[in-house]
Protein backbone atom coordinates (compact mmCIF):
# COMPACT_ATOMS: atom_id res chain seq x y z
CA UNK A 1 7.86 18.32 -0.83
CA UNK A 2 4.47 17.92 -2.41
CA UNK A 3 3.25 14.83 -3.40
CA UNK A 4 1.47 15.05 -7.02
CA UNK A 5 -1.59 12.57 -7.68
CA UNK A 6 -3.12 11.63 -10.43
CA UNK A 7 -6.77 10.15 -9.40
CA UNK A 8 -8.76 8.20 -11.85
CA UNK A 9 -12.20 6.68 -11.07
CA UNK A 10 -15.61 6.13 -13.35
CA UNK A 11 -17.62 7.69 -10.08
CA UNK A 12 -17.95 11.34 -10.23
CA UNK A 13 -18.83 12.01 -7.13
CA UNK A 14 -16.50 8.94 -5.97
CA UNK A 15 -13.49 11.62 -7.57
CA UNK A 16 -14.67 14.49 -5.54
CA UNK A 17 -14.67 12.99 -2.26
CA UNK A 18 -10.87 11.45 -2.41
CA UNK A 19 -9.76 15.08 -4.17
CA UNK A 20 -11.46 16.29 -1.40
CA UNK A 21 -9.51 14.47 1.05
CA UNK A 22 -6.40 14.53 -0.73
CA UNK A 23 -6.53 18.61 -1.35
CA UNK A 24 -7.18 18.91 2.33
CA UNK A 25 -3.58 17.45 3.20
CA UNK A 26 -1.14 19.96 3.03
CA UNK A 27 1.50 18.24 1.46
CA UNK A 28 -0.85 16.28 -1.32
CA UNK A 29 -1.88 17.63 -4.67
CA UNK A 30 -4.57 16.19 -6.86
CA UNK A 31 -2.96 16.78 -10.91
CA UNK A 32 -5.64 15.77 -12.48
CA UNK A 33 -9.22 13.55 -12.15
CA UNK A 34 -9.70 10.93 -15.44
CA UNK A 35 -13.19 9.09 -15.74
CA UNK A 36 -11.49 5.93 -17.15
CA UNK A 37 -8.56 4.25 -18.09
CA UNK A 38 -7.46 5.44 -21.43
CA UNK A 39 -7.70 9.00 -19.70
CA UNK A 40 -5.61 7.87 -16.42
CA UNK A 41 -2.54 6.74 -19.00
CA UNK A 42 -2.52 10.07 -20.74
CA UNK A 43 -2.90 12.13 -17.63
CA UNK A 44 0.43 10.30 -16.29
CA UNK A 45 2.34 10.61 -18.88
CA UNK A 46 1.78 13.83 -19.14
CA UNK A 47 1.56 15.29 -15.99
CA UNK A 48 4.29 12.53 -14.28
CA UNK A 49 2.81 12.07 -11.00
CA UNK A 50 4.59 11.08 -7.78
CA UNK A 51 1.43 8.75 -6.90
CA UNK A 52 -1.53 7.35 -9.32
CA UNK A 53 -4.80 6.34 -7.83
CA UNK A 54 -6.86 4.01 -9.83
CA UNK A 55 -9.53 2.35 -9.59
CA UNK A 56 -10.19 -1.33 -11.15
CA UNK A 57 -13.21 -1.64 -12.83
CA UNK A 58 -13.22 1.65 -15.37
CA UNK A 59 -14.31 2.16 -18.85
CA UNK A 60 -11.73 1.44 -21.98
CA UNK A 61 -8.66 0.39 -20.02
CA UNK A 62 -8.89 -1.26 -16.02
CA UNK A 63 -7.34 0.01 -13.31
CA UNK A 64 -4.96 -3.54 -13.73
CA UNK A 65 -4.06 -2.96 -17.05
CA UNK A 66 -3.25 1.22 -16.44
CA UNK A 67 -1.15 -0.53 -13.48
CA UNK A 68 1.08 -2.56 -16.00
CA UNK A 69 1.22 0.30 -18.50
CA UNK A 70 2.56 2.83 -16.03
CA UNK A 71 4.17 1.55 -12.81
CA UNK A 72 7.94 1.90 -14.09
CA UNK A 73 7.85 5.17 -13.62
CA UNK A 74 4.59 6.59 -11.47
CA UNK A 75 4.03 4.60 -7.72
CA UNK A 76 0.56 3.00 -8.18
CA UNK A 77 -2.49 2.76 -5.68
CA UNK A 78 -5.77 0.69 -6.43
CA UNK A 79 -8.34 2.03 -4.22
CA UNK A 80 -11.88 -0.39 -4.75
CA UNK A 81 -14.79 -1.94 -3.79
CA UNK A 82 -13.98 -5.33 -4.56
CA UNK A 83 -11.61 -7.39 -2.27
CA UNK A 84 -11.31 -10.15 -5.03
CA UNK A 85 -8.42 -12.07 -3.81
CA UNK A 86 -7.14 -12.35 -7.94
CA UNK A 87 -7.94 -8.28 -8.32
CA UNK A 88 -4.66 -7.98 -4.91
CA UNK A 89 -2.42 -10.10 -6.18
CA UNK A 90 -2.98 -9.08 -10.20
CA UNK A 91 -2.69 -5.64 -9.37
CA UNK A 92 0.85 -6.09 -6.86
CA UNK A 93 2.58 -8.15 -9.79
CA UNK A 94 1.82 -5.68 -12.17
CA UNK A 95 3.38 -3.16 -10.16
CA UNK A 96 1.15 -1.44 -7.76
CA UNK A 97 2.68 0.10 -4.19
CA UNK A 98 -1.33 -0.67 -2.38
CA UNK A 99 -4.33 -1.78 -2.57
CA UNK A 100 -6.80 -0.08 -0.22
CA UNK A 101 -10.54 -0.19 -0.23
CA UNK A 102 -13.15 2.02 -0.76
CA UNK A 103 -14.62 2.09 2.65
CA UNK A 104 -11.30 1.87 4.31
CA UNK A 105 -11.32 5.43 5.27
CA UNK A 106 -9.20 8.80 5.00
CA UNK A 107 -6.94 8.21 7.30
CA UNK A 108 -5.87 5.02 5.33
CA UNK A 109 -6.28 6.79 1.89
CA UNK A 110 -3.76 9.84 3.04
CA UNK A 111 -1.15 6.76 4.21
CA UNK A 112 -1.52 5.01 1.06
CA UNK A 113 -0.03 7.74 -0.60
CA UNK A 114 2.31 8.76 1.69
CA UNK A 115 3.75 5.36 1.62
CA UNK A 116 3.91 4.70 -2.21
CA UNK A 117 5.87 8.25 -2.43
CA UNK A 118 8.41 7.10 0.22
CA UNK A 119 8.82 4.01 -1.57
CA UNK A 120 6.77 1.86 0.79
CA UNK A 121 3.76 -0.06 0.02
CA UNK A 122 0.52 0.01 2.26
CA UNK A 123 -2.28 -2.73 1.94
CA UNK A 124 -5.63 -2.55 3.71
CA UNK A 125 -5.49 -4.38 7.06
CA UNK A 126 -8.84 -6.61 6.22
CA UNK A 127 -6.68 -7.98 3.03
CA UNK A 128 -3.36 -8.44 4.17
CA UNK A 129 -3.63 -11.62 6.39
CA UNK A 130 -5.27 -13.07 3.23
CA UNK A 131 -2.82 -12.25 1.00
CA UNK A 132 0.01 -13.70 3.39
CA UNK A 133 -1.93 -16.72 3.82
CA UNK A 134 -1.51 -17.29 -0.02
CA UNK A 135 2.01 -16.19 -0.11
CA UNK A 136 3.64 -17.20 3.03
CA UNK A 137 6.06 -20.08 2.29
CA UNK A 138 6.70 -19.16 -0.98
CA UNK A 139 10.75 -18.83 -2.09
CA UNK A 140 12.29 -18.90 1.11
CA UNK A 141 15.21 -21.60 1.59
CA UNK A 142 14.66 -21.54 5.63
CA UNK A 143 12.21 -21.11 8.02
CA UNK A 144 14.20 -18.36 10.36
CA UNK A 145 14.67 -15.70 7.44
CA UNK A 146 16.69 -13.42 9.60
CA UNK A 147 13.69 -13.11 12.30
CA UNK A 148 15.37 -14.29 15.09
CA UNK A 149 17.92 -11.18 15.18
CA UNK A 150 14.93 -8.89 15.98
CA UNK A 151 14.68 -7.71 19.32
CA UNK A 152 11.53 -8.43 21.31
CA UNK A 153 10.64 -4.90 20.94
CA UNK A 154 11.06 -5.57 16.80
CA UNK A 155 9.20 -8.69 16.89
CA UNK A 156 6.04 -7.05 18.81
CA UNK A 157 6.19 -4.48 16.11
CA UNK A 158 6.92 -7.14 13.41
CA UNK A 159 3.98 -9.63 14.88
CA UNK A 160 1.29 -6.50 14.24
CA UNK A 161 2.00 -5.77 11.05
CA UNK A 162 1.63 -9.38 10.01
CA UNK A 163 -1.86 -8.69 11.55
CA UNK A 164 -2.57 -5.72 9.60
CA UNK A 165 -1.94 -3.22 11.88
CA UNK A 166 -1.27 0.60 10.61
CA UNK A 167 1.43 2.84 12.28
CA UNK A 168 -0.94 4.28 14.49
CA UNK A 169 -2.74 1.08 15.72
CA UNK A 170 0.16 -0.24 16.63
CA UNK A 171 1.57 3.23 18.69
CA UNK A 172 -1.49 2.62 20.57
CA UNK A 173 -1.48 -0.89 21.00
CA UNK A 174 2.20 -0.84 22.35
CA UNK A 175 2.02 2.77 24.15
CA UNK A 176 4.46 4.26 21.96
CA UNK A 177 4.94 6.96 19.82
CA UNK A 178 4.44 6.74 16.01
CA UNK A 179 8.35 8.10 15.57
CA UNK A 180 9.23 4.95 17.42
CA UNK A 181 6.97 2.71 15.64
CA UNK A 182 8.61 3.99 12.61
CA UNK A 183 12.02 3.91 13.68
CA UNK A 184 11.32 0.56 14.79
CA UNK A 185 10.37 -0.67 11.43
CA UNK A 186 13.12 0.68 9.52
CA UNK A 187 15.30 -1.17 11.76
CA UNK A 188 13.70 -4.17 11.21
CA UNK A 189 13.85 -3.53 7.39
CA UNK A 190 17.21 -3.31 7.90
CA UNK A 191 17.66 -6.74 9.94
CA UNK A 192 15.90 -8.74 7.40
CA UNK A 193 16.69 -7.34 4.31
CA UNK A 194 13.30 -6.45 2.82
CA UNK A 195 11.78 -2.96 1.55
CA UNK A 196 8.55 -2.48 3.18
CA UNK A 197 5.61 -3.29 5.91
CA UNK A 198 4.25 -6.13 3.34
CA UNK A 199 7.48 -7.97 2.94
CA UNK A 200 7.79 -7.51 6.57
CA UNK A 201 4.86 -9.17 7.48
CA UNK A 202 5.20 -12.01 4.93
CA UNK A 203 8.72 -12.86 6.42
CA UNK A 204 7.17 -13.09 10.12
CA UNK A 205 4.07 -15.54 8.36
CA UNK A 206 6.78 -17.22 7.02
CA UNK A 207 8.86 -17.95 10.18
CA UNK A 208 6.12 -19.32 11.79
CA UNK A 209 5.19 -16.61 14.35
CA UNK A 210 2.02 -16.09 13.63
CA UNK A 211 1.18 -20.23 14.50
């Protein structure tokens, strides 16, 4: 199944490049390109996207504010320059499946996507310890949270996603293949009852692994 993307950035040539990339991927499909905000809401709710990429900072409506308007029913991506702490965790409470940044590469770009369409959300390594930092802690009645029912195998796996670490960095870190990598995470979805790699990681923070 193709994945449908609506991309919306001020940058011109910033709109090529990820169309670009995105065209290149054989199971991607750039919609439709906006130059701001106002544009981006209209393009989704007509075209009804699988994925939205937005920048933050764009003329008449931010990439924030298009997040709120339109992630009930389109997966949202920020991809940006700025790393702004409040931009991450404004943009994940109004909705958004990532947050990725502009120099994080194509390889992370292409995942974004393909995570927000499966229902998964993707954050770019260099932000996610921050973010957990901030969060970790927060709502949980014990310290355990399920973690100790993961297998050593899990908890490797688990431990290097808490650090950030994409499917593929962590095949190669732990000589395995990215079909186990995966199959080892949806297991330990499964063990500790949460719905993707970020919840993942901020239930091993929380545990006190990471210490």
């Amino acid at each position: 199944m193709t994945i449908r993307v609506v991309l919306a950035d001020d940058q011109e040539m910033v709109r090529m490049g990820f169309a670009m990339i995105l065209d290149a991927a054989e199971d991607i499909e750039v919609v439709a390109q906006c130059a701001d905000g106002v544009e981006a809401v209209e393009a989704i709710r007509k075209h009804r996207p699988d994925v939205a990429l937005l920048d933050i900072r764009m003329p008449r409506l931010d990439g924030l504010a298009v997040t709120k308007a339109v992630s009930d029913s389109t997966r949202v991506v920020i991809v940006t320059t700025f790393d702004h702490d409040e931009y991450v965790d404004t943009a994940l409470a109004n909705g958004a499946s990532g947050f990725l940044l502009k120099g994080s590469g194509p390889a992370l770009l292409l995942a974004g996507v393909r995570a927000a369409a499966s229902g998964d959300a993707l954050i770019s390594p260099e932000l996610t310890v921050r973010l957990l930092e901030r969060t970790r802690g927060a709502g949980r009645a014990t310290a355990d949270t399920g973690v100790s029912q993961l297998t050593e195998r899990e908890t490797e796996v688990a431990r290097l996603v808490a650090r950030g670490r994409t499917n593929t960095e962590i095949a190669d870190d732990l000589v395995i293949s990215l079909g186990t990598v995966k199959s080892h995470l949806s297991s330990i979805q499964s063990r500790l009852n949460v719905r993707n790699r970020v919840e993942i990681a901020a239930r091993i923070w929380e545990s006190g692994l990471m210490h």
